[in-house]
PDB file of N, CA and C in Angstrom:
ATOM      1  N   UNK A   1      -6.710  41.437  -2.105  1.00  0.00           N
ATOM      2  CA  UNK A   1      -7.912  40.811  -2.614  1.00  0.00           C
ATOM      3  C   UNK A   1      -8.760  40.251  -1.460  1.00  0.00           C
ATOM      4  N   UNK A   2      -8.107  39.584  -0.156  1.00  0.00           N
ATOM      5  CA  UNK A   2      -8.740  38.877   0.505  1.00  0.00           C
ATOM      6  C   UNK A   2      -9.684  40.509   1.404  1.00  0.00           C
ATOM      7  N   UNK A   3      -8.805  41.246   1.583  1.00  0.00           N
ATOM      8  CA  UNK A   3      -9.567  42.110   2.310  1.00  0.00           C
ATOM      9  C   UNK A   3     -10.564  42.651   1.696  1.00  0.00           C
ATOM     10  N   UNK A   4     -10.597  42.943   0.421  1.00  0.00           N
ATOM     11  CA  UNK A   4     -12.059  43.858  -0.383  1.00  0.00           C
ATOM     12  C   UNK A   4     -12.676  42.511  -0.450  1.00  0.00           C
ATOM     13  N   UNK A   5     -12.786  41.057  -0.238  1.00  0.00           N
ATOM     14  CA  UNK A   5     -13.914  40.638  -0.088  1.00  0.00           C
ATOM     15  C   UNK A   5     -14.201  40.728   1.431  1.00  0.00           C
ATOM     16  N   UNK A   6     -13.546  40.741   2.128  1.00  0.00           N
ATOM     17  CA  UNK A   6     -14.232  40.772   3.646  1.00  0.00           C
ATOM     18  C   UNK A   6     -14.733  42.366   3.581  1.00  0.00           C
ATOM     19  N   UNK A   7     -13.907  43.233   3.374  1.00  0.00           N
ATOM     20  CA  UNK A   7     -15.010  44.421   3.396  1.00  0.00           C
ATOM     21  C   UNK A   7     -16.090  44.177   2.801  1.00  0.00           C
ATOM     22  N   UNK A   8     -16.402  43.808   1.721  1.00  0.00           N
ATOM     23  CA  UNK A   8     -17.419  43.607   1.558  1.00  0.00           C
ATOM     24  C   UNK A   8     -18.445  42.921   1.734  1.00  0.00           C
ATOM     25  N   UNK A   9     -18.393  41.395   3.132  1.00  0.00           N
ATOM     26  CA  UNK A   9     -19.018  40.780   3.379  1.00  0.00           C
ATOM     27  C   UNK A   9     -18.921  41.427   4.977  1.00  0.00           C
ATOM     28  N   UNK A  10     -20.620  41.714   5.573  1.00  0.00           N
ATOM     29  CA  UNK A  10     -21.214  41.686   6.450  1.00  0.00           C
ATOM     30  C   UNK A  10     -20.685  41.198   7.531  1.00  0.00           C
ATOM     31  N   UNK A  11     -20.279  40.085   7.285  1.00  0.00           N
ATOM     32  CA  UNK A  11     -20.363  38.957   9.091  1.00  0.00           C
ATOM     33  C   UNK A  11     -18.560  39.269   9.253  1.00  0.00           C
ATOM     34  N   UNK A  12     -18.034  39.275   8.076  1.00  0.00           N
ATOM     35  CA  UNK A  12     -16.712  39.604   8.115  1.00  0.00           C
ATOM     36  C   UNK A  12     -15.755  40.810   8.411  1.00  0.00           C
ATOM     37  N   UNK A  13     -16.728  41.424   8.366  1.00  0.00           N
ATOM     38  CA  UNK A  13     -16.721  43.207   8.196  1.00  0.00           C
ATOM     39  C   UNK A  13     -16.951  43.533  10.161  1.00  0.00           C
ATOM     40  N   UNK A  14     -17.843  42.618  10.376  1.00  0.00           N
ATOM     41  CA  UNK A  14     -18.019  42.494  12.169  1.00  0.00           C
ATOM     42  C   UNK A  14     -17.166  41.842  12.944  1.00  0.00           C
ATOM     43  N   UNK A  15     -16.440  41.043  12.405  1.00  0.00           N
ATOM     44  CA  UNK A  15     -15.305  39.796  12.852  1.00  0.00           C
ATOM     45  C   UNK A  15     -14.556  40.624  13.026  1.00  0.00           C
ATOM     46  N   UNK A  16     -14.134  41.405  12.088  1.00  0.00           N
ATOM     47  CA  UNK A  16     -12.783  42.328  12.308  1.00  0.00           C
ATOM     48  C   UNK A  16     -12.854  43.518  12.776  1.00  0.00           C
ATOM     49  N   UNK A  17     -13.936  44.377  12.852  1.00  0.00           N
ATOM     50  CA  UNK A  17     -14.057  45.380  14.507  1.00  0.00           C
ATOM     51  C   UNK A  17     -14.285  44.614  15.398  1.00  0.00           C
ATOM     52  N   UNK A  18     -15.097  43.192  15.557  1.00  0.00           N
ATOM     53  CA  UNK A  18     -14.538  42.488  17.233  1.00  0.00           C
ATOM     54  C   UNK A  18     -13.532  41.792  17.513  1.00  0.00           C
ATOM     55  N   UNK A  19     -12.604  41.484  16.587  1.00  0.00           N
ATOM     56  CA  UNK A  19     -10.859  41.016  16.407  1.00  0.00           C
ATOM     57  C   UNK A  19     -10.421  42.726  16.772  1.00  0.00           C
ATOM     58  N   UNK A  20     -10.582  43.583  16.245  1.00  0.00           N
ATOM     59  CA  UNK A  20      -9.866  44.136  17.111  1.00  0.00           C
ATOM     60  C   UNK A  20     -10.150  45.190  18.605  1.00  0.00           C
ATOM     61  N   UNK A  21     -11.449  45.137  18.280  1.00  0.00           N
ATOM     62  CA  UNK A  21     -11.771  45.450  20.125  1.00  0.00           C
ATOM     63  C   UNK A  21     -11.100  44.635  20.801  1.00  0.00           C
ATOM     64  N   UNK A  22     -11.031  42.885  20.606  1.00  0.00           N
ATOM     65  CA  UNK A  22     -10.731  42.178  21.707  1.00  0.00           C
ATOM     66  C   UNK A  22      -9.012  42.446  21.907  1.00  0.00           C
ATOM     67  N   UNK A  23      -8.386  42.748  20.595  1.00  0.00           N
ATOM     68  CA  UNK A  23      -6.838  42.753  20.928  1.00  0.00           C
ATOM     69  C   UNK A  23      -6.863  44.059  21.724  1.00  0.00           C
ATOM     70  N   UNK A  24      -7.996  45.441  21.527  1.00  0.00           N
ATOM     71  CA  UNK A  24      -7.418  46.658  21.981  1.00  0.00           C
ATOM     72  C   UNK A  24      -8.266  46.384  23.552  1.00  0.00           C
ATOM     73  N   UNK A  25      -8.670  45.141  23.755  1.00  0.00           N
ATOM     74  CA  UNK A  25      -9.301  45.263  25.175  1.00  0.00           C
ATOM     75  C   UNK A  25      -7.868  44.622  26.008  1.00  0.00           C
ATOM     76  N   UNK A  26      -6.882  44.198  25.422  1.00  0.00           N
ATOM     77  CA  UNK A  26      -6.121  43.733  25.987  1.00  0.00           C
ATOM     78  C   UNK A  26      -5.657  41.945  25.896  1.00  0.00           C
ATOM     79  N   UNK A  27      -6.912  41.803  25.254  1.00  0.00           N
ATOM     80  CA  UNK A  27      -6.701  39.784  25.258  1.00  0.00           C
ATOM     81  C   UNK A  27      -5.356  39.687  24.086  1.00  0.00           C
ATOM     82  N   UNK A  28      -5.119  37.862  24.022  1.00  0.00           N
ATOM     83  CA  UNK A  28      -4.279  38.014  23.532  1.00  0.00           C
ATOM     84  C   UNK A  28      -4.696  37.587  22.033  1.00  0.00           C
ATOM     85  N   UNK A  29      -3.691  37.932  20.686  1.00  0.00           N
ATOM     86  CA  UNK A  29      -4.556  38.560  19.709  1.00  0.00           C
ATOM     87  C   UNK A  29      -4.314  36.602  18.893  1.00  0.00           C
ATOM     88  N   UNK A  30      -4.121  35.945  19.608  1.00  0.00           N
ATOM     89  CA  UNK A  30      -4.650  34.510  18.533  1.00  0.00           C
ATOM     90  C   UNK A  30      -5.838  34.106  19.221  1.00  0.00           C
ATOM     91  N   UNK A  31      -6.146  34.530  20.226  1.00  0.00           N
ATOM     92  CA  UNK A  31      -7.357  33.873  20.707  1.00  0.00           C
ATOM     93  C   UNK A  31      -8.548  35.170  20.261  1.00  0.00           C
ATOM     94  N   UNK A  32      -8.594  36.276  19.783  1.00  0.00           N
ATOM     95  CA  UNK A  32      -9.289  36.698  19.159  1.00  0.00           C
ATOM     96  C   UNK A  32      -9.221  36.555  17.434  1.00  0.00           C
ATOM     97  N   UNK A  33      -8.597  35.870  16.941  1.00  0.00           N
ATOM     98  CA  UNK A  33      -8.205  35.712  16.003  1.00  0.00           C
ATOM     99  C   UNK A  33      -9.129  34.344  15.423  1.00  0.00           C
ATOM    100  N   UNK A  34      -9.144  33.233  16.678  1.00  0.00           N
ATOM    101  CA  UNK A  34      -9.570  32.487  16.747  1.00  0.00           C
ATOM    102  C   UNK A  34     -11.537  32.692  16.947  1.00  0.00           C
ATOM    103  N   UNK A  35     -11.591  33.485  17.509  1.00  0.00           N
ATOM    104  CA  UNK A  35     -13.285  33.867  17.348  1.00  0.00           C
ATOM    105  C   UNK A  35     -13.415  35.092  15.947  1.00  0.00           C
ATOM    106  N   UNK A  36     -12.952  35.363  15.496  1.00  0.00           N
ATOM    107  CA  UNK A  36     -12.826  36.067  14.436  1.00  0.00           C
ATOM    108  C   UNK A  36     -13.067  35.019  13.282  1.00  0.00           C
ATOM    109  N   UNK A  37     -11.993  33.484  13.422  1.00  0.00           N
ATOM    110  CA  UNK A  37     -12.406  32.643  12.078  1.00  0.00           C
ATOM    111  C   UNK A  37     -13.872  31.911  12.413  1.00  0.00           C
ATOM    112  N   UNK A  38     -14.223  32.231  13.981  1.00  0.00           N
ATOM    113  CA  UNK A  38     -15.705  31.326  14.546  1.00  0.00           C
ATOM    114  C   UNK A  38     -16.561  32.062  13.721  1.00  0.00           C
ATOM    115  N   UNK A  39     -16.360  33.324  13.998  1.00  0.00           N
ATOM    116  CA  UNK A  39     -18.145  34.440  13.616  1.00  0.00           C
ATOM    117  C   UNK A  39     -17.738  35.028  12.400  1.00  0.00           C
ATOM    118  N   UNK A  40     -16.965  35.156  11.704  1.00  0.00           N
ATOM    119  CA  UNK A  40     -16.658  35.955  10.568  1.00  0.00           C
ATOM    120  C   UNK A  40     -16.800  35.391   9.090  1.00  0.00           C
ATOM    121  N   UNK A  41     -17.033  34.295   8.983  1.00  0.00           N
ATOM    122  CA  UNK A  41     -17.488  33.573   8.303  1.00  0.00           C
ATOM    123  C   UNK A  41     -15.956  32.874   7.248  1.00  0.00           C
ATOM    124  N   UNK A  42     -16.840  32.477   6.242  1.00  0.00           N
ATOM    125  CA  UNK A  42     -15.510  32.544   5.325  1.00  0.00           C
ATOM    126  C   UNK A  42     -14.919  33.192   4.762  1.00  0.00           C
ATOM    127  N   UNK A  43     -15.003  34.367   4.657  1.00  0.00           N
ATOM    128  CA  UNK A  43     -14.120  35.597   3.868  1.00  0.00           C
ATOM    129  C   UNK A  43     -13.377  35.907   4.648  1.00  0.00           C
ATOM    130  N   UNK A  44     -13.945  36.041   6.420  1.00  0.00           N
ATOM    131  CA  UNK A  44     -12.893  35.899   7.088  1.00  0.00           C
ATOM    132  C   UNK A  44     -11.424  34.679   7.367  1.00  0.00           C
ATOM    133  N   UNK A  45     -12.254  33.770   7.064  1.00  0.00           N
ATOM    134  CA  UNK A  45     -11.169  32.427   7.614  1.00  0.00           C
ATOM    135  C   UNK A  45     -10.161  32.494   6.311  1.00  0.00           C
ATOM    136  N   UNK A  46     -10.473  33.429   4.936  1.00  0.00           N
ATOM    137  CA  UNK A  46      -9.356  33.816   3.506  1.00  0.00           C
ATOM    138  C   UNK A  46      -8.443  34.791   4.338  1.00  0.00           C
ATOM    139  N   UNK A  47      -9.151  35.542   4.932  1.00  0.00           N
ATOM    140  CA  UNK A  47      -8.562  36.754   5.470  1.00  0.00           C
ATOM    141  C   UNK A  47      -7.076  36.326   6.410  1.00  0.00           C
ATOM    142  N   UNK A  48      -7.731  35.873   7.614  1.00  0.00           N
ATOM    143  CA  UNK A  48      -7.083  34.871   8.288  1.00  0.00           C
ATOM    144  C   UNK A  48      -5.444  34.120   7.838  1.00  0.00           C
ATOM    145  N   UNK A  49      -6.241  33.304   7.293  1.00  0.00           N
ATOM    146  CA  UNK A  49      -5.092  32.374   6.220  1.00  0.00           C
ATOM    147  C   UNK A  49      -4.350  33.348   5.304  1.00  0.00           C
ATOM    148  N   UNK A  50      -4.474  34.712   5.131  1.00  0.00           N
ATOM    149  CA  UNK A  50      -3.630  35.030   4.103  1.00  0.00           C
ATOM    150  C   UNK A  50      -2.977  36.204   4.636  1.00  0.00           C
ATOM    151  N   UNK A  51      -3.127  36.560   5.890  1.00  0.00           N
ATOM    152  CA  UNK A  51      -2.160  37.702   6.295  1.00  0.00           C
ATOM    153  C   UNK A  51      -1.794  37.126   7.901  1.00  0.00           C
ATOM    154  N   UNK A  52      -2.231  36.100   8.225  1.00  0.00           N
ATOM    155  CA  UNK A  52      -1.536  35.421   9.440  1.00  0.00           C
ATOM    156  C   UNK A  52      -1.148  34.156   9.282  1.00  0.00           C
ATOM    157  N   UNK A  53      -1.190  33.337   8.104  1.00  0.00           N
ATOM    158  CA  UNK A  53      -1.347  31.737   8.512  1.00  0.00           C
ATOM    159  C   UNK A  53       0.652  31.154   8.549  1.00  0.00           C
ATOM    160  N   UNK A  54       1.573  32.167   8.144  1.00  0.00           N
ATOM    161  CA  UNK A  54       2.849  31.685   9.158  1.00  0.00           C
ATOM    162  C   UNK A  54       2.530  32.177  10.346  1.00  0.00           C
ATOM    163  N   UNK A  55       2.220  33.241  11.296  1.00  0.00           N
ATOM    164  CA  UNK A  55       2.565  32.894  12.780  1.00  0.00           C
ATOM    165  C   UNK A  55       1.694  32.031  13.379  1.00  0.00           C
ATOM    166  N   UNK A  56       0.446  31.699  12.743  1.00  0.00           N
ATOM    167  CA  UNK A  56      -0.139  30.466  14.131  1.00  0.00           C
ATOM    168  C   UNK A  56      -0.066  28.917  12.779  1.00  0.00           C
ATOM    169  N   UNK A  57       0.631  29.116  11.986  1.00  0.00           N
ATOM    170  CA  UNK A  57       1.119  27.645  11.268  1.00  0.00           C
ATOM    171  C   UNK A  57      -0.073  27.552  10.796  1.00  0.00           C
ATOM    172  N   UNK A  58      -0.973  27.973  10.109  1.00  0.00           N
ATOM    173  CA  UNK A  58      -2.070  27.792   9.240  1.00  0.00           C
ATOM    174  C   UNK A  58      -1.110  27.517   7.637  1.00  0.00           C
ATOM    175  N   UNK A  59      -2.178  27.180   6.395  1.00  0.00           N
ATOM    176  CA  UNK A  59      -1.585  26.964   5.014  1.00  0.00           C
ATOM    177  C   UNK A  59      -1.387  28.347   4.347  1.00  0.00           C
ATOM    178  N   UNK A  60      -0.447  28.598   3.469  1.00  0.00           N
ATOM    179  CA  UNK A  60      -0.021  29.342   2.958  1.00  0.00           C
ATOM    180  C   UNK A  60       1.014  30.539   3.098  1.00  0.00           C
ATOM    181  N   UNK A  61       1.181  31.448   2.478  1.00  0.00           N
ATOM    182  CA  UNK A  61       2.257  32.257   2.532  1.00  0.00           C
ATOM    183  C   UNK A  61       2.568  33.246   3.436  1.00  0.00           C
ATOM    184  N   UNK A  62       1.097  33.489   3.456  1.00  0.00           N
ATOM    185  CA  UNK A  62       0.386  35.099   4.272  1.00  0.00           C
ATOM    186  C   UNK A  62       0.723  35.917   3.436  1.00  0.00           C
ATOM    187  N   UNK A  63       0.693  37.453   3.688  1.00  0.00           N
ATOM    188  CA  UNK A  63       0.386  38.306   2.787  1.00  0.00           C
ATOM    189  C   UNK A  63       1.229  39.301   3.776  1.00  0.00           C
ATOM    190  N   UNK A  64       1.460  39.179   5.223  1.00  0.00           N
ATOM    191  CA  UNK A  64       2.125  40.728   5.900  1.00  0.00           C
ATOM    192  C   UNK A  64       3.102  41.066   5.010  1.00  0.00           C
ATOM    193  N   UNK A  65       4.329  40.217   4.731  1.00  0.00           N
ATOM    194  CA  UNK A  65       5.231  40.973   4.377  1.00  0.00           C
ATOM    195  C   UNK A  65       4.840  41.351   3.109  1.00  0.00           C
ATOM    196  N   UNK A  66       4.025  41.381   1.841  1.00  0.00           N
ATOM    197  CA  UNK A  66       3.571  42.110   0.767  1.00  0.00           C
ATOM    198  C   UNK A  66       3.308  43.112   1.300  1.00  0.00           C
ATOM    199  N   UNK A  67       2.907  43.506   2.773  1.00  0.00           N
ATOM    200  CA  UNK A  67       2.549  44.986   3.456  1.00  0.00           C
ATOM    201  C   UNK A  67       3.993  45.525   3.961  1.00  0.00           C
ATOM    202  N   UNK A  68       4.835  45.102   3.745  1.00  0.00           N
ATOM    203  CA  UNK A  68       6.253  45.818   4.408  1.00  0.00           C
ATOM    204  C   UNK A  68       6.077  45.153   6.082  1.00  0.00           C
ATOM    205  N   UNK A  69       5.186  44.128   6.185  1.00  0.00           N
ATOM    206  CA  UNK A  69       5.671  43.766   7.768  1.00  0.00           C
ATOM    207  C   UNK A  69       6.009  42.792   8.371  1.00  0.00           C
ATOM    208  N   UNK A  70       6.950  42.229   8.701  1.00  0.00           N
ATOM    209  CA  UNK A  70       7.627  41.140   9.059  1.00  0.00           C
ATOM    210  C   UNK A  70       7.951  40.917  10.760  1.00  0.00           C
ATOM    211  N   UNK A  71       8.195  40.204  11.130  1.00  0.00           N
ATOM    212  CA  UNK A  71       8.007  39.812  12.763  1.00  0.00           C
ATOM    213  C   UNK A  71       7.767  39.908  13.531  1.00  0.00           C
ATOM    214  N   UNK A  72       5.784  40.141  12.892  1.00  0.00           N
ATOM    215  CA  UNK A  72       5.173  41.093  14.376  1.00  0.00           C
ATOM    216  C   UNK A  72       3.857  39.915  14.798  1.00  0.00           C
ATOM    217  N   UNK A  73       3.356  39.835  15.372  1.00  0.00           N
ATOM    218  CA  UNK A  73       1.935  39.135  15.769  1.00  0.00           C
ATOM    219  C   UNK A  73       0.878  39.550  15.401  1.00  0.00           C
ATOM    220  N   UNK A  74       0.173  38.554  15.224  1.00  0.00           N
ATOM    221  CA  UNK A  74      -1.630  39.221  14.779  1.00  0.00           C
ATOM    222  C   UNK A  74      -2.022  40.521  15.444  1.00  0.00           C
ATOM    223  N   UNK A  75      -1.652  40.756  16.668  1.00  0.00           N
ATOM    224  CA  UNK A  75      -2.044  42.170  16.554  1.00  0.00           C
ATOM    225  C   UNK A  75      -1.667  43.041  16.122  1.00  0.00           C
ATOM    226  N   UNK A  76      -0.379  43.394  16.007  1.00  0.00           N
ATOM    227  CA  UNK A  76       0.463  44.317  14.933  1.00  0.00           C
ATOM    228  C   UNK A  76      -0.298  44.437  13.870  1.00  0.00           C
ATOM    229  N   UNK A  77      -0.611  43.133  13.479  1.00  0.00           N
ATOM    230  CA  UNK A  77      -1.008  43.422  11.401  1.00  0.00           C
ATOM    231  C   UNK A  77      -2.627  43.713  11.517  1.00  0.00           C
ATOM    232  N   UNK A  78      -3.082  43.718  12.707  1.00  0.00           N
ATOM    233  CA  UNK A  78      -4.526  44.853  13.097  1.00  0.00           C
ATOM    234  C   UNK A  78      -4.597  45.874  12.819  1.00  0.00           C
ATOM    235  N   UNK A  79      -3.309  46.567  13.469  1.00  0.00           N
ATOM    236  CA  UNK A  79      -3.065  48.461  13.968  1.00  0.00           C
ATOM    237  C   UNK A  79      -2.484  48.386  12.460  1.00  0.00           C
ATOM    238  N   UNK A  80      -1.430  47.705  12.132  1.00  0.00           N
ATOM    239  CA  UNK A  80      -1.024  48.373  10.474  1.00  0.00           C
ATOM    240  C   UNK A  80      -1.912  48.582   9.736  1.00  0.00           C
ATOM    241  N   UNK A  81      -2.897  47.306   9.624  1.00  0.00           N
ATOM    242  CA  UNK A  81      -3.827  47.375   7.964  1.00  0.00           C
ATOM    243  C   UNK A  81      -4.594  49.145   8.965  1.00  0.00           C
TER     244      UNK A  81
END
């Protein structure tokens, strides 16, 4: 759910091709993660919170392992989705 609203929002939809240019430029992927919840607005910062918020201790459950993925870092759950 969180992702068909960020696909479908604009600023969010840009957050996450420059979340992951910056992980595939090499940075490390919470500090693009972190300009991702700056410019991406709020659909991003749902996004965020619901498929990363156990590895950087944000609220809630997250959503990776509903994707089959378990003990990887924000960039992993980039290249999967």
């Amino acid at each position: 759910m969180q992702f068909m609203a960020c696909n479908a929002d604009c600023a969010c939809q840009q957050g996450v091709v420059g979340f992951l240019g910056c992980v595939g430029a090499g940075q490390q992927a919470l500090a693009c993660g972190m300009n991702l919840e700056a410019t991406g607005g709020p659909n991003a910062v749902t996004l965020l919170q619901c498929a990363a918020a156990p590895i950087v201790g944000g609220p809630g459950p997250g959503c990776l392992s509903q994707c089959g993925v378990a003990g990887v870092g924000i960039a992993d759950a980039g290249v999967t989705d």
